[in-house]
N, C-alpha and C. Protein backbone atom coordinates (compact mmCIF):
# COMPACT_ATOMS: atom_id res chain seq x y z
N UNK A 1 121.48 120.41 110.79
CA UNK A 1 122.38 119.31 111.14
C UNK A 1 121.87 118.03 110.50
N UNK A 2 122.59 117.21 109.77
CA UNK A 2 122.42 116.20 109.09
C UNK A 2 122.45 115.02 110.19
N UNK A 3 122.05 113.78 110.45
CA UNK A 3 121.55 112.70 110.88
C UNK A 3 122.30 111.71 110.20
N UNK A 4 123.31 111.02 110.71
CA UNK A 4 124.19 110.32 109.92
C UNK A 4 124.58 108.71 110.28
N UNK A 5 123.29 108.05 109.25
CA UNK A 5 122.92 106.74 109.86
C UNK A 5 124.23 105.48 109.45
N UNK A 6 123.98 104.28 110.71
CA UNK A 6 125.63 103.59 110.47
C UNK A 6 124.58 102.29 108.72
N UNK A 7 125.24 102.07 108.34
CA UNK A 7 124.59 101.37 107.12
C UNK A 7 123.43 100.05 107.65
N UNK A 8 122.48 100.56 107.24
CA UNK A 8 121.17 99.41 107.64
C UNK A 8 121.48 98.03 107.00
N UNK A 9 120.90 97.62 108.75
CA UNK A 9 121.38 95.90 108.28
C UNK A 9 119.79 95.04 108.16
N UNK A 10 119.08 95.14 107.33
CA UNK A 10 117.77 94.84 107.41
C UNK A 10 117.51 93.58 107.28
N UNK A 11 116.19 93.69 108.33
CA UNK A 11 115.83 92.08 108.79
C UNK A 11 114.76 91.50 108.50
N UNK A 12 114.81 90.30 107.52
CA UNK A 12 112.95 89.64 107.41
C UNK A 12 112.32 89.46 108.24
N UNK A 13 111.03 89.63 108.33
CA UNK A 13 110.28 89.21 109.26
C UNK A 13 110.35 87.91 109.77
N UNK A 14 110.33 87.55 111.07
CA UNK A 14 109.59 86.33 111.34
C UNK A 14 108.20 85.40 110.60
N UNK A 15 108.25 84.73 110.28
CA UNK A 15 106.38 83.97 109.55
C UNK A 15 106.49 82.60 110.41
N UNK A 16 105.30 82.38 111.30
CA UNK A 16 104.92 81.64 111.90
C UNK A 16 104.56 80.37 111.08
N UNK A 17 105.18 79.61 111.16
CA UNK A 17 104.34 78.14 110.83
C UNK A 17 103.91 77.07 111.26
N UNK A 18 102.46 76.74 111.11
CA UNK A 18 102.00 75.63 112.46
C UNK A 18 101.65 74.86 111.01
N UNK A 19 101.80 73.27 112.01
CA UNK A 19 101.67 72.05 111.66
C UNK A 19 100.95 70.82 112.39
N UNK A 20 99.84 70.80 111.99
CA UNK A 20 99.01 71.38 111.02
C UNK A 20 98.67 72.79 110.47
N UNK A 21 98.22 73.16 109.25
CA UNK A 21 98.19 74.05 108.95
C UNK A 21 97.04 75.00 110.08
N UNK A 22 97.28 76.21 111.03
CA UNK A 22 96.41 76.74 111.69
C UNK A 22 95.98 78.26 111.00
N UNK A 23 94.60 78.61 111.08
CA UNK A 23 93.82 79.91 110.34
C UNK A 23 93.61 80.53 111.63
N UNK A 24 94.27 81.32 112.08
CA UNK A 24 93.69 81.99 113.22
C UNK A 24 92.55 83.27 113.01
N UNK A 25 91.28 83.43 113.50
CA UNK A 25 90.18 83.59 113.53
C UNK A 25 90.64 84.96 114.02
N UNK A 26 89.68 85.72 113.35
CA UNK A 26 90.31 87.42 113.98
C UNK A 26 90.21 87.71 115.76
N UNK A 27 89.35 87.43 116.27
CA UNK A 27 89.28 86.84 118.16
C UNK A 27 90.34 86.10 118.59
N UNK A 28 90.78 85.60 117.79
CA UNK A 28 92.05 84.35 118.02
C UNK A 28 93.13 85.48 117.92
N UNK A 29 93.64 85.77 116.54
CA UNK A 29 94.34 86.92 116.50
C UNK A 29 94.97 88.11 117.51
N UNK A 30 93.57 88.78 117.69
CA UNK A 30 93.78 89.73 118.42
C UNK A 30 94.18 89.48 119.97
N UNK A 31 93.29 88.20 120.51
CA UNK A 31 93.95 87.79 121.66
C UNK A 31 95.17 87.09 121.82
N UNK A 32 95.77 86.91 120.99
CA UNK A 32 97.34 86.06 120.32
C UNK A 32 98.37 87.46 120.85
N UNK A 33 97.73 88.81 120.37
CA UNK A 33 98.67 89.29 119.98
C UNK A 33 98.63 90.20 121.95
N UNK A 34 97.31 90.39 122.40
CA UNK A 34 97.40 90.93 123.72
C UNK A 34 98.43 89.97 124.90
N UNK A 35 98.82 88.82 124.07
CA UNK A 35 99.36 87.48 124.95
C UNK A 35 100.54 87.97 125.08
N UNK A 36 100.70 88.55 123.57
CA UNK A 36 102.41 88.73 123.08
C UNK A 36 102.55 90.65 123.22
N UNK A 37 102.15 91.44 123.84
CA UNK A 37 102.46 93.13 123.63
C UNK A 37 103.76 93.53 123.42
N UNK A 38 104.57 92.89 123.72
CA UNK A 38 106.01 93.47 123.75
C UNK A 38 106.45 92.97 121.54
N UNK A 39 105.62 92.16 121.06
CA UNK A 39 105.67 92.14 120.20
C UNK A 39 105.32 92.94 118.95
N UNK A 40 105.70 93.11 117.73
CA UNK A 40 104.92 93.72 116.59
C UNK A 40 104.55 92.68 115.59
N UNK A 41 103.06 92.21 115.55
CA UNK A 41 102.41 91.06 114.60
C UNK A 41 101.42 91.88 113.69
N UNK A 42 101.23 90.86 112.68
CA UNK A 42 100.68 91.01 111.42
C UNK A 42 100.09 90.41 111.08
N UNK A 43 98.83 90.05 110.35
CA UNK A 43 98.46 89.26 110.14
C UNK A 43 98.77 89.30 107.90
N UNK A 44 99.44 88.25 107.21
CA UNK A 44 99.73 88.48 105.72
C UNK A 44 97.66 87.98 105.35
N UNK A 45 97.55 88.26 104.23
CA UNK A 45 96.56 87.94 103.50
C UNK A 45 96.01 86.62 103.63
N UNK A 46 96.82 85.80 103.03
CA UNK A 46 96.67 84.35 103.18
C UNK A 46 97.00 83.43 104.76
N UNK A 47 97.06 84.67 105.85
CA UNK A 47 97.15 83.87 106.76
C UNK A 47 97.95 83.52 107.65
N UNK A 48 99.36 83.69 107.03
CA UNK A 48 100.71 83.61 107.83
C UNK A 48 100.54 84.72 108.84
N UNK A 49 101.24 84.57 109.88
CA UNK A 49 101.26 85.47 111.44
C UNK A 49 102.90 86.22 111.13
N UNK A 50 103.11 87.28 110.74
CA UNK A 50 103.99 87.67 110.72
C UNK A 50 104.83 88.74 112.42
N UNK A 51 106.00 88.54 112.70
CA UNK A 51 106.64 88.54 114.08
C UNK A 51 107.76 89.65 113.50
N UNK A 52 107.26 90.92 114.14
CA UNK A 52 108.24 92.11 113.70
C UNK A 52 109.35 92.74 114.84
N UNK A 53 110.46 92.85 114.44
CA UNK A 53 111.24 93.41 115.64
C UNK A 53 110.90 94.81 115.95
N UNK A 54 110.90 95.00 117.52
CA UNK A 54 110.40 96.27 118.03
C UNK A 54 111.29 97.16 117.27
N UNK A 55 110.81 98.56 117.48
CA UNK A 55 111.44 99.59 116.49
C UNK A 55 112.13 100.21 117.45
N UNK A 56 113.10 100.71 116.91
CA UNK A 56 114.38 101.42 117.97
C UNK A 56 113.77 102.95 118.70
N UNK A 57 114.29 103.19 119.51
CA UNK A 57 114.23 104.48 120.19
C UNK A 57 113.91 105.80 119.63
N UNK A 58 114.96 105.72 118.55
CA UNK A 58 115.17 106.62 117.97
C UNK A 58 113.88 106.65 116.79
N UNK A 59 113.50 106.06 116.11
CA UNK A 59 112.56 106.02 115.14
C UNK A 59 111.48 105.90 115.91
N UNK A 60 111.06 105.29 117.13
CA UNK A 60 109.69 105.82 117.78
C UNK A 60 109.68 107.30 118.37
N UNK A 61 110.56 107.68 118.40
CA UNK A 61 110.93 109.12 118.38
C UNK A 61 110.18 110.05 117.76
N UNK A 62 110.84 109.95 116.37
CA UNK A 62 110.14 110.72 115.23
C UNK A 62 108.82 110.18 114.44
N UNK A 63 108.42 108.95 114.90
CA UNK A 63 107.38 108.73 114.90
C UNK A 63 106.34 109.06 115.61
N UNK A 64 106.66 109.78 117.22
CA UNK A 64 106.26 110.56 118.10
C UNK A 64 105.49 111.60 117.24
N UNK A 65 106.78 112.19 117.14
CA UNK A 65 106.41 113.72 116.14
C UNK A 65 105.49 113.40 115.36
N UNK A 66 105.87 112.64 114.04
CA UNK A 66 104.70 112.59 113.34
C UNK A 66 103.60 112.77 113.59
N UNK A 67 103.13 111.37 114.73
CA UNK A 67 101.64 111.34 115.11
C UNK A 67 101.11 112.15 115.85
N UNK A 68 102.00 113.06 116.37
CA UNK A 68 101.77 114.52 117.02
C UNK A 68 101.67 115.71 115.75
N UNK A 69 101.79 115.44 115.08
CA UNK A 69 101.48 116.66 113.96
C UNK A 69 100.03 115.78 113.59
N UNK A 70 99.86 114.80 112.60
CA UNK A 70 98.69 114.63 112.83
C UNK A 70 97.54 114.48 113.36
N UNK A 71 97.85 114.73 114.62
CA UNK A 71 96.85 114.61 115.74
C UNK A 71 96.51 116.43 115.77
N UNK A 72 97.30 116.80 115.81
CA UNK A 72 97.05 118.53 116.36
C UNK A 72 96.12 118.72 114.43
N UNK A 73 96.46 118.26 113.21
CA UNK A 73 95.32 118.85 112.33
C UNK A 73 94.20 117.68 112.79
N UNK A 74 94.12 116.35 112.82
CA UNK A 74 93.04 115.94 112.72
C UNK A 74 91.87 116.67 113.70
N UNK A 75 92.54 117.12 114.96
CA UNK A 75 91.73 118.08 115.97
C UNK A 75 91.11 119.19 115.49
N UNK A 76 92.03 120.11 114.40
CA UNK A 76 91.42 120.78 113.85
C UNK A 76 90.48 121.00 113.11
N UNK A 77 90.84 119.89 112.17
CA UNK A 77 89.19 119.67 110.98
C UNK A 77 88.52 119.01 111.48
N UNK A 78 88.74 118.05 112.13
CA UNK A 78 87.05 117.25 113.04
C UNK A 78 86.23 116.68 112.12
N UNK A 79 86.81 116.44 110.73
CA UNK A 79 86.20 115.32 109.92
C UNK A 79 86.89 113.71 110.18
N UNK A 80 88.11 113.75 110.72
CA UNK A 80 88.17 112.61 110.87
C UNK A 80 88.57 111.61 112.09
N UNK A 81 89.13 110.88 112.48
CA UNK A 81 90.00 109.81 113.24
C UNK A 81 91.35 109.74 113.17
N UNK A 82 92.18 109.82 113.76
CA UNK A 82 93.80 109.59 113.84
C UNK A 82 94.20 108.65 114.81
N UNK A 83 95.33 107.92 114.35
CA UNK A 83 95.74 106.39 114.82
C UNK A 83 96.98 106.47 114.73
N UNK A 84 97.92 105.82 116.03
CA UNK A 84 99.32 106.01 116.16
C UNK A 84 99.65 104.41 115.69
N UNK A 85 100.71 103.78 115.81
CA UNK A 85 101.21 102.82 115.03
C UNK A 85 100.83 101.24 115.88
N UNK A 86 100.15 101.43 117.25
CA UNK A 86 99.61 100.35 118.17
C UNK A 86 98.61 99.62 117.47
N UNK A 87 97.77 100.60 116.70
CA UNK A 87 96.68 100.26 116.27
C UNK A 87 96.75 99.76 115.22
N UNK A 88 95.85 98.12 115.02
CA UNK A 88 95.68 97.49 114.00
C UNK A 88 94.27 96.97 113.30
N UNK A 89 94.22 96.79 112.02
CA UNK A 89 92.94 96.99 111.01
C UNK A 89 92.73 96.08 110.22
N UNK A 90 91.86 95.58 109.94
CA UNK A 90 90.98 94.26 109.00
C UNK A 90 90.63 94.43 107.81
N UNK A 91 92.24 94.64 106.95
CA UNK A 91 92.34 94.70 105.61
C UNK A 91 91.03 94.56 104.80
N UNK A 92 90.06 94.55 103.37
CA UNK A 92 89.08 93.72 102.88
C UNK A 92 89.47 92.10 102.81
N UNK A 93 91.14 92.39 102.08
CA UNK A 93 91.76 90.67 101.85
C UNK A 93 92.25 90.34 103.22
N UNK A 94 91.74 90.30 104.21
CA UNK A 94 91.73 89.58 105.35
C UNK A 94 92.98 89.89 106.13
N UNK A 95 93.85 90.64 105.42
CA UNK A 95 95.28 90.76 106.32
C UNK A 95 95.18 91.83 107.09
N UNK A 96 95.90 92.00 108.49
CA UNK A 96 95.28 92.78 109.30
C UNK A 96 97.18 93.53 109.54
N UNK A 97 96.97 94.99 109.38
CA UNK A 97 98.15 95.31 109.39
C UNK A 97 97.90 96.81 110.24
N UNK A 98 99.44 97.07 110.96
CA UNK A 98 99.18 98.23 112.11
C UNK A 98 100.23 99.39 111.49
N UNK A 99 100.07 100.51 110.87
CA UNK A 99 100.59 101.24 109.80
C UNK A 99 101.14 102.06 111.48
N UNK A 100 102.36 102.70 110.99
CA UNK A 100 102.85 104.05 111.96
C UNK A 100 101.77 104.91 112.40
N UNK A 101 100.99 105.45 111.29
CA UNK A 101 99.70 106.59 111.62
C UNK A 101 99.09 106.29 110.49
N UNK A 102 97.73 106.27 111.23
CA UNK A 102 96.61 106.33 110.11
C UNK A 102 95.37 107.64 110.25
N UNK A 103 94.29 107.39 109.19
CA UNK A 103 93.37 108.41 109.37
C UNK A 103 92.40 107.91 108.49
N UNK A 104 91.14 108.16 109.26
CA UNK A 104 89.71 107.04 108.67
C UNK A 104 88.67 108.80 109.16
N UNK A 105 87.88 108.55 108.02
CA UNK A 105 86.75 109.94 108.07
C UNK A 105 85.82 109.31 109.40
N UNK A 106 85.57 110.49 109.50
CA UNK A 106 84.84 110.20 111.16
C UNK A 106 83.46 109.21 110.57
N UNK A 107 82.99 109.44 109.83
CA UNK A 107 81.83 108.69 109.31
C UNK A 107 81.49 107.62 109.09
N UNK A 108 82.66 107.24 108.56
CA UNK A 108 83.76 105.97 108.14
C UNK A 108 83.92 105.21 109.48
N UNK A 109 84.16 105.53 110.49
CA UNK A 109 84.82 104.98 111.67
C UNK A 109 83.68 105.07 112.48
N UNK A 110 82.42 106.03 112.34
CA UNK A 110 80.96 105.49 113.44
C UNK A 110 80.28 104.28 112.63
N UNK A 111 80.66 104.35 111.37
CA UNK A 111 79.54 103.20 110.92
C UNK A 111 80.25 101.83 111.45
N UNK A 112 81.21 101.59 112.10
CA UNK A 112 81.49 100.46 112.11
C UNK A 112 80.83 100.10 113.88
N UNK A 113 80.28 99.09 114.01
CA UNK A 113 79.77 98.64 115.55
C UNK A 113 80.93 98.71 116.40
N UNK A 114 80.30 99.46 117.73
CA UNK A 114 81.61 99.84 118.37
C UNK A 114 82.34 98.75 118.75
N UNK A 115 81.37 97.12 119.22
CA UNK A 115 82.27 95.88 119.61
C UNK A 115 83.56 95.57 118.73
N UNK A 116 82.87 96.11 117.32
CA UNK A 116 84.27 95.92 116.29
C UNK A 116 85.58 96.55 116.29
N UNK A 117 85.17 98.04 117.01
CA UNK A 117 85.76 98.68 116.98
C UNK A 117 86.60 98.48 118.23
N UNK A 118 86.83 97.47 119.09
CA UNK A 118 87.95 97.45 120.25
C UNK A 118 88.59 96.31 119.71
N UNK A 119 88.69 95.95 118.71
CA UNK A 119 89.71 94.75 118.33
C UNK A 119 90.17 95.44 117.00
N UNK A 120 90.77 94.55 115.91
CA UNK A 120 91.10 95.21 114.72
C UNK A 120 89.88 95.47 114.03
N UNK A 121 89.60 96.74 113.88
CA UNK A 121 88.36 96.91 112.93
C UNK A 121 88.60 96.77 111.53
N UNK A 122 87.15 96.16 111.18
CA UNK A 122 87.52 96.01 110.07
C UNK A 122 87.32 97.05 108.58
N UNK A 123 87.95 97.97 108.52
CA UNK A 123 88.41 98.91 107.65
C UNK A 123 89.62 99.13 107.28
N UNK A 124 89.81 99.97 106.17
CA UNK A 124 91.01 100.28 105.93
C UNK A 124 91.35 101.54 105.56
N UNK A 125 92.05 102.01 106.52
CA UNK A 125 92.29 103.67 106.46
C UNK A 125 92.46 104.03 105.10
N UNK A 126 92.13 105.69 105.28
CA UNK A 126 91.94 106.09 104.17
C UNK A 126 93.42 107.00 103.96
N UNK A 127 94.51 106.89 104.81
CA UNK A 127 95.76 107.54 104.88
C UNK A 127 96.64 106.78 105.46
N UNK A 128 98.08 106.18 105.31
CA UNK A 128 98.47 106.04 105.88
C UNK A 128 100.13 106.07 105.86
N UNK A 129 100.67 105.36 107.08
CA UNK A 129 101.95 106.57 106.70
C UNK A 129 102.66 105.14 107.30
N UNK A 130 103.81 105.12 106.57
CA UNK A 130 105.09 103.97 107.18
C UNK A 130 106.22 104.56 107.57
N UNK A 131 107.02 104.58 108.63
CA UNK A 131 108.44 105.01 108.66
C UNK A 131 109.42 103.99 108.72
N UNK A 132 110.38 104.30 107.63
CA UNK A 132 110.99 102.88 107.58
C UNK A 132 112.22 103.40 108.90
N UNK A 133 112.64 102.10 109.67
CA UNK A 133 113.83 102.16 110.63
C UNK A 133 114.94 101.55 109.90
N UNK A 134 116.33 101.72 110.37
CA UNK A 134 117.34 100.91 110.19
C UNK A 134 117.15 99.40 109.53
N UNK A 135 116.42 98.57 110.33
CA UNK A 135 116.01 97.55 110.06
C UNK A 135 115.26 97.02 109.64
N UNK A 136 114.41 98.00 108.51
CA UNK A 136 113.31 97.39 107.87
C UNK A 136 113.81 97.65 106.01
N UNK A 137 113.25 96.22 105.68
CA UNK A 137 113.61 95.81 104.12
C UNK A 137 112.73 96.80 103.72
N UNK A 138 112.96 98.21 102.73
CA UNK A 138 112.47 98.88 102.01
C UNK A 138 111.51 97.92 101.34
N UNK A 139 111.35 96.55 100.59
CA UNK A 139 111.41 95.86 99.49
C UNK A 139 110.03 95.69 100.22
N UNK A 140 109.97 95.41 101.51
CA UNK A 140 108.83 94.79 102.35
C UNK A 140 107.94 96.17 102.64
N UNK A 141 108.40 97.28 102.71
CA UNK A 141 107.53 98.09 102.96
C UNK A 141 106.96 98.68 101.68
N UNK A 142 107.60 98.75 101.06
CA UNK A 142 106.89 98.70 99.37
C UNK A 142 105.52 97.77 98.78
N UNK A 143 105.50 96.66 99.53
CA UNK A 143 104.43 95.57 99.13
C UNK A 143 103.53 95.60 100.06
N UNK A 144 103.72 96.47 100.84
CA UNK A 144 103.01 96.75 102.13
C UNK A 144 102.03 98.38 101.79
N UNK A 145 102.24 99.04 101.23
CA UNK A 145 102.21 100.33 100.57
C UNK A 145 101.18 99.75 99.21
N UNK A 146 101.68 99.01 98.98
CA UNK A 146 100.45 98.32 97.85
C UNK A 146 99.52 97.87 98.17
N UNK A 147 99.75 96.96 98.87
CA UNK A 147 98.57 96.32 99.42
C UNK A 147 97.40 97.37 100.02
N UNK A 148 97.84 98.20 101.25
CA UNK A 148 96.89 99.53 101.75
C UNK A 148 96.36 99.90 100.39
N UNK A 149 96.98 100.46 99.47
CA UNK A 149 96.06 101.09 98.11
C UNK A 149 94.94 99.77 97.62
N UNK A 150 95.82 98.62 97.36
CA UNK A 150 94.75 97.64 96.79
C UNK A 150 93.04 97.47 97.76
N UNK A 151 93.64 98.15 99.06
CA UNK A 151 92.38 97.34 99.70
C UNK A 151 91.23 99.10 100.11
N UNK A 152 91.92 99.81 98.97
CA UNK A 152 90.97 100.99 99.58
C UNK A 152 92.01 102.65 100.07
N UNK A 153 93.01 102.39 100.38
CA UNK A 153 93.74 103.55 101.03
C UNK A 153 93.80 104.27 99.75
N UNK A 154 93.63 105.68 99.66
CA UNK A 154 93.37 106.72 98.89
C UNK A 154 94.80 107.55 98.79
N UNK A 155 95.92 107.72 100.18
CA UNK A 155 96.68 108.60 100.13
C UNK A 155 98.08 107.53 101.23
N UNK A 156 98.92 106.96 100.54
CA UNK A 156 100.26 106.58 101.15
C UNK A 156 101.43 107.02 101.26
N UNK A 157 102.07 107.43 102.50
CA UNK A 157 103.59 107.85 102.89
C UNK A 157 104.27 106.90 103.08
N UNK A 158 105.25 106.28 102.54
CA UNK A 158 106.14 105.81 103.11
C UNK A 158 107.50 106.83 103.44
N UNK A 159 107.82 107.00 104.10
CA UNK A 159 108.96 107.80 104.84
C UNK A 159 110.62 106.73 105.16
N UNK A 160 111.45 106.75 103.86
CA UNK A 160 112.69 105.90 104.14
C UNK A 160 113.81 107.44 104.53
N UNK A 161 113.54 107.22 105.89
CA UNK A 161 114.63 108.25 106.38
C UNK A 161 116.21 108.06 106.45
N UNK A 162 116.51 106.08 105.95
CA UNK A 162 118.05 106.25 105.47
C UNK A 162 119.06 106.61 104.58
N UNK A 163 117.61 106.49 103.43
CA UNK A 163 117.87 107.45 101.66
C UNK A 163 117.41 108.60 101.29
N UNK A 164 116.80 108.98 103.08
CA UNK A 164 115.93 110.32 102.98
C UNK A 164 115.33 110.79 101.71
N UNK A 165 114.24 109.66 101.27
CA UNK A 165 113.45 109.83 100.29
C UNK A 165 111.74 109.44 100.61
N UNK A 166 110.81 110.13 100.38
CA UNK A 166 110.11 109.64 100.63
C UNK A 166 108.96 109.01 99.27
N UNK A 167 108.44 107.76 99.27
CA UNK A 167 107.39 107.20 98.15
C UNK A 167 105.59 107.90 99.06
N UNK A 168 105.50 108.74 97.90
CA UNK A 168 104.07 108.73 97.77
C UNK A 168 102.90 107.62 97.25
N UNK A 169 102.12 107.14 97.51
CA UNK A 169 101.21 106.13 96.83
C UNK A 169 99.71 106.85 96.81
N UNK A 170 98.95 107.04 95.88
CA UNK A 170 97.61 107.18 95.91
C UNK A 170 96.70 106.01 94.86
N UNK A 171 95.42 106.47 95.20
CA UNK A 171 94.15 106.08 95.07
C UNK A 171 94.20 105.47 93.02
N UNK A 172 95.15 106.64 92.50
CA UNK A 172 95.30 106.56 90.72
C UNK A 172 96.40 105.51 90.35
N UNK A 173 96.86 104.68 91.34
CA UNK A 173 97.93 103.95 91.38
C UNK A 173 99.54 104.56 90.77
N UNK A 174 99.64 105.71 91.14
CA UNK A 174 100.63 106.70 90.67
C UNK A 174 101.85 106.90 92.13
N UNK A 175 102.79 106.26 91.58
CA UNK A 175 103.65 106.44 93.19
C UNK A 175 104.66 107.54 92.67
N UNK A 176 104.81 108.04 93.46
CA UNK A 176 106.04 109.37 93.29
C UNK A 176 107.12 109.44 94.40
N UNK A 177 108.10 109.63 93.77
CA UNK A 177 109.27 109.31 94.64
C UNK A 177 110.15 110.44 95.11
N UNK A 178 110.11 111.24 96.23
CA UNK A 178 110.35 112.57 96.43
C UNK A 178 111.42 112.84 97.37
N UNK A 179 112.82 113.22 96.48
CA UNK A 179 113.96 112.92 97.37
C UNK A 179 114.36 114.22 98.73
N UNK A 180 114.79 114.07 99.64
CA UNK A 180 114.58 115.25 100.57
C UNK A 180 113.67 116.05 100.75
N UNK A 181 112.29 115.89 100.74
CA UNK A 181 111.53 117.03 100.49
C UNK A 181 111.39 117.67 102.24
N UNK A 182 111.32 119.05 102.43
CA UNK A 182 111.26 119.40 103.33
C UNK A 182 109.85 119.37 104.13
N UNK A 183 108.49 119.41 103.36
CA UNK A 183 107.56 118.60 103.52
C UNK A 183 106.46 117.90 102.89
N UNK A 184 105.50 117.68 103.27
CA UNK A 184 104.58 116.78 102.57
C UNK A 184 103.23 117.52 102.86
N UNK A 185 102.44 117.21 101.51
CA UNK A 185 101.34 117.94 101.67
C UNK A 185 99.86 117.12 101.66
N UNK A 186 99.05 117.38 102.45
CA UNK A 186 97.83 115.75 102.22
C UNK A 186 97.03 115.72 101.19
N UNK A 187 96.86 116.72 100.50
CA UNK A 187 96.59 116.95 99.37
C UNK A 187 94.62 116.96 99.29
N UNK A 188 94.16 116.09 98.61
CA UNK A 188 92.37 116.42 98.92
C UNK A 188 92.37 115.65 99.74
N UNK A 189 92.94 114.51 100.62
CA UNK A 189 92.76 113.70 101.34
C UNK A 189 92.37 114.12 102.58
N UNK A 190 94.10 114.71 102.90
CA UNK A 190 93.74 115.35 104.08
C UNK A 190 94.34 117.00 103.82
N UNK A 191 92.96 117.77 103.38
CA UNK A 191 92.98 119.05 103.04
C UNK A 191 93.75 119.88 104.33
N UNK A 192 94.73 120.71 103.69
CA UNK A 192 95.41 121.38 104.72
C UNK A 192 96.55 121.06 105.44
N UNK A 193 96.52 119.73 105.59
CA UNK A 193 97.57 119.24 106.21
C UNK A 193 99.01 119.34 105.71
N UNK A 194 99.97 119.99 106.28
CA UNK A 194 101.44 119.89 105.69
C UNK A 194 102.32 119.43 107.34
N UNK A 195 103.04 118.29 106.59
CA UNK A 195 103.68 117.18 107.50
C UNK A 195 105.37 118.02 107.58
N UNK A 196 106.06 118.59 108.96
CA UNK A 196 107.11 119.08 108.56
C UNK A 196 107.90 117.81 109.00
N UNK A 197 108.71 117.68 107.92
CA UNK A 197 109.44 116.32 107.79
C UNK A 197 110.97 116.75 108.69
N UNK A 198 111.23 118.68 109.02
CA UNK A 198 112.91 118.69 109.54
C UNK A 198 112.96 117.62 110.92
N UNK A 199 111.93 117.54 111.50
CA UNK A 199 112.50 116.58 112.82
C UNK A 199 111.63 115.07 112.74
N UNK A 200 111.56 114.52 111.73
CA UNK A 200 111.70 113.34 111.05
C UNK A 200 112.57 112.96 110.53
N UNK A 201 113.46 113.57 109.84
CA UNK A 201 114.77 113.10 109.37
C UNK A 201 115.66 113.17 110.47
């Protein structure tokens, strides 16, 4: 059965601007954003506080799934960490962004001090996965998909389930653009892993 979306009306983000110019401090940040939970924030590179509309029902849905398939392999191999889309991370270029699902090698994720580790830590997954909703500018999740590679991410999904296409991004700066595929494979990243995409679309 095909999934038959009404035409996406996509929305820019919110960008905060204070006047005077304000740098909010990653402690600042993170307690900004426990103020605001019903919100989805960002922190951009240079600083701007970006203000995201919650994601619909339906796409936390199959975002469910997802992070339920990755959770049942990351259990299995026990080399790494798995992260649902709550969770947010301390880019190298300072922007702190909360991907759908991520995945950091377990090794990777003890070396960091655990105090670091209850706020946005500062790493940057080594997988990560976007699902675009109705309302998100492809254009924005594309520069978002770059950025994760620029700062270290080895293996990127973006998942646009309205053109039911999905963009691959890796580590060789090689994006591949894979229309309907029935699934996805993690390739050396995450060895073994195959993502079934039928109840994602």
């Amino acid at each position: 059965m095909t999934t038959q979306f009404p035409i996406a009306t996509e929305t820019t983000p919110m960008v905060l601007k204070f006047a005077p110019v304000i740098r909010m401090t990653d402690d600042q940040l993170f307690d900004f954003c426990q103020l605001n939970k019903d919100l989805r924030i960002e922190r951009q590179a240079n600083g701007e506080i970006i203000i995201m509309t919650p994601t619909g029902s339906e796409t936390e849905e199959r975002n469910f799934d997802l992070i339920g398939q990755l959770w049942l392999w990351t259990k299995q191999d026990g080399t790494g960490v798995g992260f649902g889309s709550s969770g947010g991370f301390t880019l190298p270029s300072g922007a702190v962004r909360s991907p759908d699902a991520a995945w950091i090698k377990k090794v990777d994720w003890e070396a960091i001090p655990p105090e670091k580790r209850k706020k946005f830590a500062p790493i940057c997954p080594e997988f990560v996965v976007e699902l675009r909703s109705e309302t998100d500018a492809l254009k924005i999740l594309k520069t978002k998909m770059e950025e994760y590679i620029e700062n270290g991410t080895r293996l990127g999904w973006l998942i646009d389930r309205i053109d039911r296409k999905v963009y691959v991004y890796s580590s060789n700066n090689v994006i591949k653009e894979l229309s309907n595929p029935a699934t996805l494979n993690g390739d050396d990243v995450l060895p073994g892993f195959i993502l079934d995409l039928s109840r994602i679309w």
